[in-house]
PDB file of N, CA and C in Angstrom:
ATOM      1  N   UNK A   1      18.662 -49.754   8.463  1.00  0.00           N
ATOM      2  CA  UNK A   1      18.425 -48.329   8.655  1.00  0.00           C
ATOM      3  C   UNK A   1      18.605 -47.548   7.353  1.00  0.00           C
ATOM      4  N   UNK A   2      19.970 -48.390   6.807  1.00  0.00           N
ATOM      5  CA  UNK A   2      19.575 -47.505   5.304  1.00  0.00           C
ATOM      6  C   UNK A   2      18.436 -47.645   4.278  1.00  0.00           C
ATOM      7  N   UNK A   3      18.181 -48.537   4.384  1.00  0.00           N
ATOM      8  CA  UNK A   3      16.633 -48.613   3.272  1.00  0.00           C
ATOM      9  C   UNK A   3      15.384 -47.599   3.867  1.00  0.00           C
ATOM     10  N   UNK A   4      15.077 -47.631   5.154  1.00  0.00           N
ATOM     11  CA  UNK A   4      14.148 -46.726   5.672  1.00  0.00           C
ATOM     12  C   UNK A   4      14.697 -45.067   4.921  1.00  0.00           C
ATOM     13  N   UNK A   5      15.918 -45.077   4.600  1.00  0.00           N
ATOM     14  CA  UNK A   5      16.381 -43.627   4.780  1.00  0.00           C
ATOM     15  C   UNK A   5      15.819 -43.497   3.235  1.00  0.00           C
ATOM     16  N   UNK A   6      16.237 -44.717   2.083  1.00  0.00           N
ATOM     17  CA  UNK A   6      16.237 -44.146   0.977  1.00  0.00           C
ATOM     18  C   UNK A   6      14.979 -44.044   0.570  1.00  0.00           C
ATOM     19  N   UNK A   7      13.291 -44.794   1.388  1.00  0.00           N
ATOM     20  CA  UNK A   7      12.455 -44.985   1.548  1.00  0.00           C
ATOM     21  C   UNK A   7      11.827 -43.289   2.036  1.00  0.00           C
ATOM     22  N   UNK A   8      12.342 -42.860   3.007  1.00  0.00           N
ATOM     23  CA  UNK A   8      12.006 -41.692   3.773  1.00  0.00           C
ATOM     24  C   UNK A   8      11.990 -40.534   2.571  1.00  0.00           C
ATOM     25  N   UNK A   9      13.235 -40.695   1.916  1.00  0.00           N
ATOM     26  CA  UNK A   9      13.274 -39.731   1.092  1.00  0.00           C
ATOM     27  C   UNK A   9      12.515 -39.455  -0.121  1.00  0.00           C
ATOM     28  N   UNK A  10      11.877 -40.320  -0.856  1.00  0.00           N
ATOM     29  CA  UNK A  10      10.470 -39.967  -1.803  1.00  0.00           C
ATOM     30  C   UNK A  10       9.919 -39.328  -1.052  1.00  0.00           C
ATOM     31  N   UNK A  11       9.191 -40.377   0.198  1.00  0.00           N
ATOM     32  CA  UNK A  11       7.904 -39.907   1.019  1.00  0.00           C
ATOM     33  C   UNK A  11       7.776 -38.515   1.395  1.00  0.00           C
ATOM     34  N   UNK A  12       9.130 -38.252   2.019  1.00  0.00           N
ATOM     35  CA  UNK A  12       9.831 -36.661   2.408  1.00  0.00           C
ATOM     36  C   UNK A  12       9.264 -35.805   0.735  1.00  0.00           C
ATOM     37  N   UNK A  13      10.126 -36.131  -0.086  1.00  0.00           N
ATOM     38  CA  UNK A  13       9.252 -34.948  -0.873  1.00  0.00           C
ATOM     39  C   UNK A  13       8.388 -35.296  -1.390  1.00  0.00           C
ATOM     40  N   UNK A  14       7.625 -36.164  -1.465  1.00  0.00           N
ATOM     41  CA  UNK A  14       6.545 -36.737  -1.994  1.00  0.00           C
ATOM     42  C   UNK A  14       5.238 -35.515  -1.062  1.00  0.00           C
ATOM     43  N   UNK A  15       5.489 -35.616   0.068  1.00  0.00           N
ATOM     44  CA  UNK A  15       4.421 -34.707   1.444  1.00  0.00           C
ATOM     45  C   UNK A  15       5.073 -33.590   1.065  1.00  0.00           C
ATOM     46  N   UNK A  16       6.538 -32.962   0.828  1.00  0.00           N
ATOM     47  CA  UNK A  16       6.541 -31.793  -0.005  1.00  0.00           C
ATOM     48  C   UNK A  16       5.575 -31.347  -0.767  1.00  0.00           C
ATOM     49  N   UNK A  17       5.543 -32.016  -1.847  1.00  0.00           N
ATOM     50  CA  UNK A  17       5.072 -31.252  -3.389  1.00  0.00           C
ATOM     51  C   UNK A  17       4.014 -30.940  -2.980  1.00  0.00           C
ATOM     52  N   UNK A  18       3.462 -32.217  -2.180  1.00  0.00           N
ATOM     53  CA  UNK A  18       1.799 -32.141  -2.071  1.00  0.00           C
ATOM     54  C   UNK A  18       1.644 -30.621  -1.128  1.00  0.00           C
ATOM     55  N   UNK A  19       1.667 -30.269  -0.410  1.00  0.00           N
ATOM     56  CA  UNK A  19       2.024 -29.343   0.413  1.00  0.00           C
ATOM     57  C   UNK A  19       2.493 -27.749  -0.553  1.00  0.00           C
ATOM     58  N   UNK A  20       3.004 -28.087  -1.190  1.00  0.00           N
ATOM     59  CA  UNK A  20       2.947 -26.924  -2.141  1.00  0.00           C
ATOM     60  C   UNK A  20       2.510 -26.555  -2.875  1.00  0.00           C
ATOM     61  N   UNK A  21       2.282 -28.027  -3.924  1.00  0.00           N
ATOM     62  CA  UNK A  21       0.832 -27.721  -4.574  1.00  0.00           C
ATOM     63  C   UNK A  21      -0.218 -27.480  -4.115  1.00  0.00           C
ATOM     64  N   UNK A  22      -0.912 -27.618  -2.827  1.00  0.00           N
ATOM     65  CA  UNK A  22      -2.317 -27.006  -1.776  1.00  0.00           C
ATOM     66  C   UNK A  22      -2.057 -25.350  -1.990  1.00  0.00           C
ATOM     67  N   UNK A  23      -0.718 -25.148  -1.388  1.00  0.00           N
ATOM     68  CA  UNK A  23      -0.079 -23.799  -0.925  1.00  0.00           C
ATOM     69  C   UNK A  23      -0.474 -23.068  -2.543  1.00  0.00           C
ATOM     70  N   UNK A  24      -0.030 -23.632  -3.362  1.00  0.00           N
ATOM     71  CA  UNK A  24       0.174 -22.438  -4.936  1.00  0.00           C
ATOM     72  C   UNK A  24      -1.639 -22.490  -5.547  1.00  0.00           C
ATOM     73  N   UNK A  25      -2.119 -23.839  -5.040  1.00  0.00           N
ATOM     74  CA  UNK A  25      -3.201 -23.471  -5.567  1.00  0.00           C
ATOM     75  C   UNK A  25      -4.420 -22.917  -5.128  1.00  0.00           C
ATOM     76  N   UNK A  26      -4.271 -22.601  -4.212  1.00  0.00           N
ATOM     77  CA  UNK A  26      -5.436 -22.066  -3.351  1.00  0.00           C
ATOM     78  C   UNK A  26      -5.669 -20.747  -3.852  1.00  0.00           C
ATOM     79  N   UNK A  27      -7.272 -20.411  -3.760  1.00  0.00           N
ATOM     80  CA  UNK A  27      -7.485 -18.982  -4.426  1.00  0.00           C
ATOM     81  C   UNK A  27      -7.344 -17.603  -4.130  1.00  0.00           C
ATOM     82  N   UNK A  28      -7.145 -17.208  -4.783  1.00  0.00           N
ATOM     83  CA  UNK A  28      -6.690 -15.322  -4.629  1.00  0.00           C
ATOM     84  C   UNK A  28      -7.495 -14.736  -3.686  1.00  0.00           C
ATOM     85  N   UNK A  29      -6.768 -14.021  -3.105  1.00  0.00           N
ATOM     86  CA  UNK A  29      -7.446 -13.332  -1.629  1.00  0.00           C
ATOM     87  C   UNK A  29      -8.694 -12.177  -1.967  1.00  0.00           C
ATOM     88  N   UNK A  30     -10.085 -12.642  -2.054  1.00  0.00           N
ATOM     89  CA  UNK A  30     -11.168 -11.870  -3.092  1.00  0.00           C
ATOM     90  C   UNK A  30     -10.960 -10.343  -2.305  1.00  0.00           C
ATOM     91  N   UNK A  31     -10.915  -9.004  -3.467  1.00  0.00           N
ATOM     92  CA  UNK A  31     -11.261  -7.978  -3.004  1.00  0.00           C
ATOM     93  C   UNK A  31     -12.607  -7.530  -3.074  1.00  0.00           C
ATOM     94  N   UNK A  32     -12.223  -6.262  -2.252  1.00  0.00           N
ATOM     95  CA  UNK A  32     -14.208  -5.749  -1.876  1.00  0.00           C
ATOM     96  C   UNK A  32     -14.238  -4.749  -3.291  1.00  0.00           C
ATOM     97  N   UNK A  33     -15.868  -4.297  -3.775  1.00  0.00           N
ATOM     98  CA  UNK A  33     -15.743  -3.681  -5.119  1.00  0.00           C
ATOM     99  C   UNK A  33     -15.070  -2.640  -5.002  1.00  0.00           C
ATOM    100  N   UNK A  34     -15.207  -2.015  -4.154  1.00  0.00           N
ATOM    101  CA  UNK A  34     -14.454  -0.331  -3.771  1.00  0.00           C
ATOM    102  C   UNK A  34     -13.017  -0.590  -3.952  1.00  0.00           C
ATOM    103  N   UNK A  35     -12.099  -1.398  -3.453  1.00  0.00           N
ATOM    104  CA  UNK A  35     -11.010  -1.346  -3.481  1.00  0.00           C
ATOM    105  C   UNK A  35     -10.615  -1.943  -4.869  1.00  0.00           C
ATOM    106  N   UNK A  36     -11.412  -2.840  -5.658  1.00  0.00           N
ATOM    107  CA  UNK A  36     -10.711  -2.793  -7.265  1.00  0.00           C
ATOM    108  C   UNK A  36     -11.153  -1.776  -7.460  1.00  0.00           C
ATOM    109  N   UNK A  37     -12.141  -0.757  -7.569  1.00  0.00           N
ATOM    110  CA  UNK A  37     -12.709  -0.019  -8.419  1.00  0.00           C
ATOM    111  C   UNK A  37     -11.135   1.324  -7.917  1.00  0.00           C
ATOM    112  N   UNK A  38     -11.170   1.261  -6.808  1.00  0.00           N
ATOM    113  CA  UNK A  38      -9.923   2.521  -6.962  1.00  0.00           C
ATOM    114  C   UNK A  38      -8.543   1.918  -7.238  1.00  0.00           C
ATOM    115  N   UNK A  39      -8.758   0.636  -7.348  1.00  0.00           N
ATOM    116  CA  UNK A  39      -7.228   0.238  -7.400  1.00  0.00           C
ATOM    117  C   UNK A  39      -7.114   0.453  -9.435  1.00  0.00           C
ATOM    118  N   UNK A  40      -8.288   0.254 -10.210  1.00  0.00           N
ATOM    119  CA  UNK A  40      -8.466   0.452 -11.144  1.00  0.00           C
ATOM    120  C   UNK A  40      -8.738   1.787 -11.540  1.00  0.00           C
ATOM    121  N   UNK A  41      -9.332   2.337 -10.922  1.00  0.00           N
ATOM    122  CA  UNK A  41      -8.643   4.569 -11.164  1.00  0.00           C
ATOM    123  C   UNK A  41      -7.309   4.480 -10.959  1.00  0.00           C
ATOM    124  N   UNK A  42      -6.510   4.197  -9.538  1.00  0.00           N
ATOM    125  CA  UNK A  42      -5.154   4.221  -9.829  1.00  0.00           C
ATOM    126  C   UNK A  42      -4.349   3.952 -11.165  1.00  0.00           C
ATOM    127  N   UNK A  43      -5.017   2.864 -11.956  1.00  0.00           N
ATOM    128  CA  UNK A  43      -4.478   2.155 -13.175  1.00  0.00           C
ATOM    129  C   UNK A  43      -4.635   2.911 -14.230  1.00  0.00           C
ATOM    130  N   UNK A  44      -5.467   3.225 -13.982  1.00  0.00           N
ATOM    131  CA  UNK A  44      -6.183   4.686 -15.182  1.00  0.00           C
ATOM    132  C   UNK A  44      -5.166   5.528 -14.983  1.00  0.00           C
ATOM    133  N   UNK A  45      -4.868   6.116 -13.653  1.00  0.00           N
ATOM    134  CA  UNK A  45      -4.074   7.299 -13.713  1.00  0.00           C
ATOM    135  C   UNK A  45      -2.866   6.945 -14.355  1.00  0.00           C
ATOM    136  N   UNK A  46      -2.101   5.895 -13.480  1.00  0.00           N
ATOM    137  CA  UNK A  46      -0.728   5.690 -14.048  1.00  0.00           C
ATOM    138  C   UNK A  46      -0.910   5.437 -15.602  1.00  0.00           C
ATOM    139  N   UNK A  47      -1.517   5.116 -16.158  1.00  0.00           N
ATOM    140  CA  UNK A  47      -1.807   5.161 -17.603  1.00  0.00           C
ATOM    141  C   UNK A  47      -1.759   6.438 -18.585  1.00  0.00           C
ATOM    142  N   UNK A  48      -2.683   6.806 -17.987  1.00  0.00           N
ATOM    143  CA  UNK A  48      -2.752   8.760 -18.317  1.00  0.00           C
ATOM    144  C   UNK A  48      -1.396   9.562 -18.131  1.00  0.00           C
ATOM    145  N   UNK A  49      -0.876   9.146 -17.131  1.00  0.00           N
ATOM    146  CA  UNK A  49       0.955   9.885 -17.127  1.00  0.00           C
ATOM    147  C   UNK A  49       1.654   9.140 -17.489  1.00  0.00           C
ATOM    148  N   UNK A  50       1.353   7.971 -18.251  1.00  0.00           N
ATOM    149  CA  UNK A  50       2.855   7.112 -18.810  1.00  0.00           C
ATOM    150  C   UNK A  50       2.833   7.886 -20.335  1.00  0.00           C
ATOM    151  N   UNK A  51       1.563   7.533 -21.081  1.00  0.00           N
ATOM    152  CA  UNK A  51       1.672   8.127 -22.102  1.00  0.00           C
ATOM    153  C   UNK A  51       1.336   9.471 -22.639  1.00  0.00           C
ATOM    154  N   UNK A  52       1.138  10.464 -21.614  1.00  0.00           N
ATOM    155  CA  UNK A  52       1.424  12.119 -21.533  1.00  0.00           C
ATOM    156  C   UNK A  52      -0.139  12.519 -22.288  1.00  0.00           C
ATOM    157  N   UNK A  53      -0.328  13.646 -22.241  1.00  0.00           N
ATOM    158  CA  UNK A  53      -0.908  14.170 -23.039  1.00  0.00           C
ATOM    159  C   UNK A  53      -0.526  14.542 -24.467  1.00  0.00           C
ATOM    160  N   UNK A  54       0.504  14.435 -24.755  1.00  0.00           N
ATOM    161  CA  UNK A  54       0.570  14.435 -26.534  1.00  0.00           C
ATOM    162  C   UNK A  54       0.137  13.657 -27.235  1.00  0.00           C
ATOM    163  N   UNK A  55      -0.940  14.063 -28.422  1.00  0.00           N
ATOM    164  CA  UNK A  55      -1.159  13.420 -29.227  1.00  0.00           C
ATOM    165  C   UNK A  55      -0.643  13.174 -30.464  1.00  0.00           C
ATOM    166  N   UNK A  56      -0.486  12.325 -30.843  1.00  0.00           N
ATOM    167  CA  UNK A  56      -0.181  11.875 -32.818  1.00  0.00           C
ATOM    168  C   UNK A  56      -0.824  12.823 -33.289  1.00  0.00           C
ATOM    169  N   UNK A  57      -0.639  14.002 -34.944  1.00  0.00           N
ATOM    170  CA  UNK A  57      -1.810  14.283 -35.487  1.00  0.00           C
ATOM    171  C   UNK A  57      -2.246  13.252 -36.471  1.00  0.00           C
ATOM    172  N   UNK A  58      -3.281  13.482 -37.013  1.00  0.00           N
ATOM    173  CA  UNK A  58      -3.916  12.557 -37.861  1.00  0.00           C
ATOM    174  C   UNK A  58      -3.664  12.919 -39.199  1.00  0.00           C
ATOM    175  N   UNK A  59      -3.164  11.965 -40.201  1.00  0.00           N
ATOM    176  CA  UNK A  59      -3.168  13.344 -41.456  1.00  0.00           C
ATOM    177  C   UNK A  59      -3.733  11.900 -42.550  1.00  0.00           C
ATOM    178  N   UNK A  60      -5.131  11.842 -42.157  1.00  0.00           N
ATOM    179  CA  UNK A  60      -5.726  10.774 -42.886  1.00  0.00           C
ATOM    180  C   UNK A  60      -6.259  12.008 -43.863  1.00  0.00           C
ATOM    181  N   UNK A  61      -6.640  13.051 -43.771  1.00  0.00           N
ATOM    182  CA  UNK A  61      -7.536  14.070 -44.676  1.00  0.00           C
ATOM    183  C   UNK A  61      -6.621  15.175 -45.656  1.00  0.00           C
ATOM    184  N   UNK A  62      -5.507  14.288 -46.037  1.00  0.00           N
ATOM    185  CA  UNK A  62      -4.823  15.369 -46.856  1.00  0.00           C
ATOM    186  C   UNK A  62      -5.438  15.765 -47.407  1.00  0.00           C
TER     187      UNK A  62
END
């Protein structure tokens, strides 16, 4: 009975990994264009208020 056990236990995670590796690699849940396209305005916005409206001046034209 003990050899089956120490036997069981590769196999045991052996059907693990495999099982997780299916699980991690399977592909990204596709979105519709509308929902990147506003999820990407959202990105825009938060962009636009992280770095404010102030600008650098330029003083390339002394």
């Amino acid at each position: 009975m003990g050899v089956l056990a120490w036997l069981g236990i590769p196999v045991g995670a052996g059907v693990l990994a495999v099982l997780w590796a299916a699980w991690a690699a399977r592909p990204p849940k596709a979105t519709g264009d509308g929902d990147s396209l506003a999820e990407h305005q959202r990105f825009l916005a938060a962009m636009e208020r992280s770095t404010g409206s102030h600008r650098v001046p330029d003083h390339q034209g002394r």
